[in-house]
Protein backbone atom coordinates (compact mmCIF):
# COMPACT_ATOMS: atom_id res chain seq x y z
CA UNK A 1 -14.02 1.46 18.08
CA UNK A 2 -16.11 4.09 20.50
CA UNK A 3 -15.10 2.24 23.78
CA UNK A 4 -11.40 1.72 22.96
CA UNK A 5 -9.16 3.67 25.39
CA UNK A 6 -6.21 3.45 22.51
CA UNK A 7 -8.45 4.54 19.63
CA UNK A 8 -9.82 7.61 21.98
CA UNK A 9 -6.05 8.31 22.46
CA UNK A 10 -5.43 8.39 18.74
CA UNK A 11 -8.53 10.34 18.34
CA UNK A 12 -7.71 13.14 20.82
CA UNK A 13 -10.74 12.47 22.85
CA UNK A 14 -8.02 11.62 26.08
CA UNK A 15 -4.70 13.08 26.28
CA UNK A 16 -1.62 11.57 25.99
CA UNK A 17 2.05 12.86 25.80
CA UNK A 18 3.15 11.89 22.10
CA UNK A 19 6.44 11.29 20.90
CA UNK A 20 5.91 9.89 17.22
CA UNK A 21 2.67 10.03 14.90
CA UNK A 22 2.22 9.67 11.24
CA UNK A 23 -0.35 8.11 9.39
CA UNK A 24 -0.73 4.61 10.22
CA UNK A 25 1.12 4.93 13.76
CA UNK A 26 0.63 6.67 17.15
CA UNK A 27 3.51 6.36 20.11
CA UNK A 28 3.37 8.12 23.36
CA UNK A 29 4.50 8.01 26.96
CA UNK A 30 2.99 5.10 29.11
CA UNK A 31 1.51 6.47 32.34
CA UNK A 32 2.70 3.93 34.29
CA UNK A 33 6.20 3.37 33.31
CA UNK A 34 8.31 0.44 34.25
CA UNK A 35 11.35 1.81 33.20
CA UNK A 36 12.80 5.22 32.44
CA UNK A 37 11.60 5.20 28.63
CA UNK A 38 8.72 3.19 28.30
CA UNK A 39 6.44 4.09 25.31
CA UNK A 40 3.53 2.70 23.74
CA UNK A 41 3.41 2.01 20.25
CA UNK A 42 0.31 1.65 18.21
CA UNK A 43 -1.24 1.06 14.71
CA UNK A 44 -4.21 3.76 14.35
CA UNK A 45 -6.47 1.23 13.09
CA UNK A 46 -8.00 -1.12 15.18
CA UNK A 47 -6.26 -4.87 15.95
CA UNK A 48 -7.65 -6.09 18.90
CA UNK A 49 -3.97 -7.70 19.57
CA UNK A 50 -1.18 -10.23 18.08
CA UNK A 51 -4.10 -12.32 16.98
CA UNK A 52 -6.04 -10.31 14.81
CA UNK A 53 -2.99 -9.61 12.42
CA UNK A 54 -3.67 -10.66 9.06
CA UNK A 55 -2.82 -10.08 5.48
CA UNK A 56 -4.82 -7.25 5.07
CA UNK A 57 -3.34 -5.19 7.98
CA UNK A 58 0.61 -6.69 8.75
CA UNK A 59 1.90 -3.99 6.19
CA UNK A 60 1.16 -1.96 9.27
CA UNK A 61 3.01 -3.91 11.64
CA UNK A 62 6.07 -4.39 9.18
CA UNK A 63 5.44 -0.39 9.43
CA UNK A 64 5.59 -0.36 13.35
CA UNK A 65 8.63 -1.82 13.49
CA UNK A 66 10.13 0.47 11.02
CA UNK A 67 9.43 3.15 13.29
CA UNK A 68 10.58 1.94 16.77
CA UNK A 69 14.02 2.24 16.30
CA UNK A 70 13.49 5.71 15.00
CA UNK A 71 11.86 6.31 18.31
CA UNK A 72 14.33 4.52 19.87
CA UNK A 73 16.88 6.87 18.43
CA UNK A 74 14.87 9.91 19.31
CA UNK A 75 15.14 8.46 23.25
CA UNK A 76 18.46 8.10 23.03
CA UNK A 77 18.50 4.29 23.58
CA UNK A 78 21.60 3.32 22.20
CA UNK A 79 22.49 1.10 24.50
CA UNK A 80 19.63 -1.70 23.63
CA UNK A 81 15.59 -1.52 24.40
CA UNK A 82 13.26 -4.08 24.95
CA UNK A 83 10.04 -4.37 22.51
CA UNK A 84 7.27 -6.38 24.14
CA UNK A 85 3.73 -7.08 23.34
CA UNK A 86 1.35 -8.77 25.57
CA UNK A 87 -1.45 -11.01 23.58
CA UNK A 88 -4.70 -11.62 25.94
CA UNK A 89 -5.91 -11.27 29.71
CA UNK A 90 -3.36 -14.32 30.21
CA UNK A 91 -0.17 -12.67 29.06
CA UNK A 92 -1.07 -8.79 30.91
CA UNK A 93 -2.42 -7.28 27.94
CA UNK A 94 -5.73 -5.18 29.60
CA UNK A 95 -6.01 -2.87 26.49
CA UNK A 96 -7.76 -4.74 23.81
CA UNK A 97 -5.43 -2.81 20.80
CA UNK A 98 -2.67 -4.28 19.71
CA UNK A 99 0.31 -2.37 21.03
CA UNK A 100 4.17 -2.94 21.58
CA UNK A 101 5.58 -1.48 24.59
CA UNK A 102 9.24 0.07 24.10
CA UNK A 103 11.12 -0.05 27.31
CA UNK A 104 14.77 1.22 27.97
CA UNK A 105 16.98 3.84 29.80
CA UNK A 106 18.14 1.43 32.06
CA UNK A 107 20.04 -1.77 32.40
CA UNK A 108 16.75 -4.57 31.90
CA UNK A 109 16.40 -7.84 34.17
CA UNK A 110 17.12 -10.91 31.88
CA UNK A 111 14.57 -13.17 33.23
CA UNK A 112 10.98 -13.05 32.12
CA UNK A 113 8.24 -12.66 34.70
């Protein structure tokens, strides 16, 4: 998609501060973190969120989730993470590509907002 800002990061056409990549996935650095690691984690296609995965695509999600831990490693987050994904204006989500937001580095409030 030419007007998403996560497919421009993919593409290179915006900078970003990447910590993972391989074919099917992109993660990098959130710029406005809400906790000490906070990356964003993303399928290099184009799902506009939790909604649009299908049978034709969730072999890339299954993939995603592969790879956070491995990230999650990398960060040094041995002591637990939190993987979140916002689905629609109502939930927070203001990117319209699916994402899943690894936070950690810190101890993480239990109650949801």
């Amino acid at each position: 998609m030419t007007d998403c800002l996560f497919c421009k990061i993919i593409a290179g056409a915006i900078p970003s501060s990447k910590v993972y990549e391989d074919e099917t996935v992109y993660a990098f650095r959130d710029i406005a973190p809400q906790a000490p690691v906070h990356i964003l984690v993303v399928p290099k296609a184009h799902i506009s969120d939790c909604n649009g995965v299908n049978g034709d695509n969730s072999a890339v999600i299954a993939h995603i989730f592969e790879v956070i831990p491995v990230i999650a490693r990398a960060e040094g987050l041995e002591g637990g993470y939190r993987v979140v994904s916002n689905c629609g204006p109502h939930a927070g989500q203001t990117v319209g590509h699916l994402h899943f937001h690894i936070l950690g580095g810190k101890q993480l409030a239990l109650e949801m907002a």
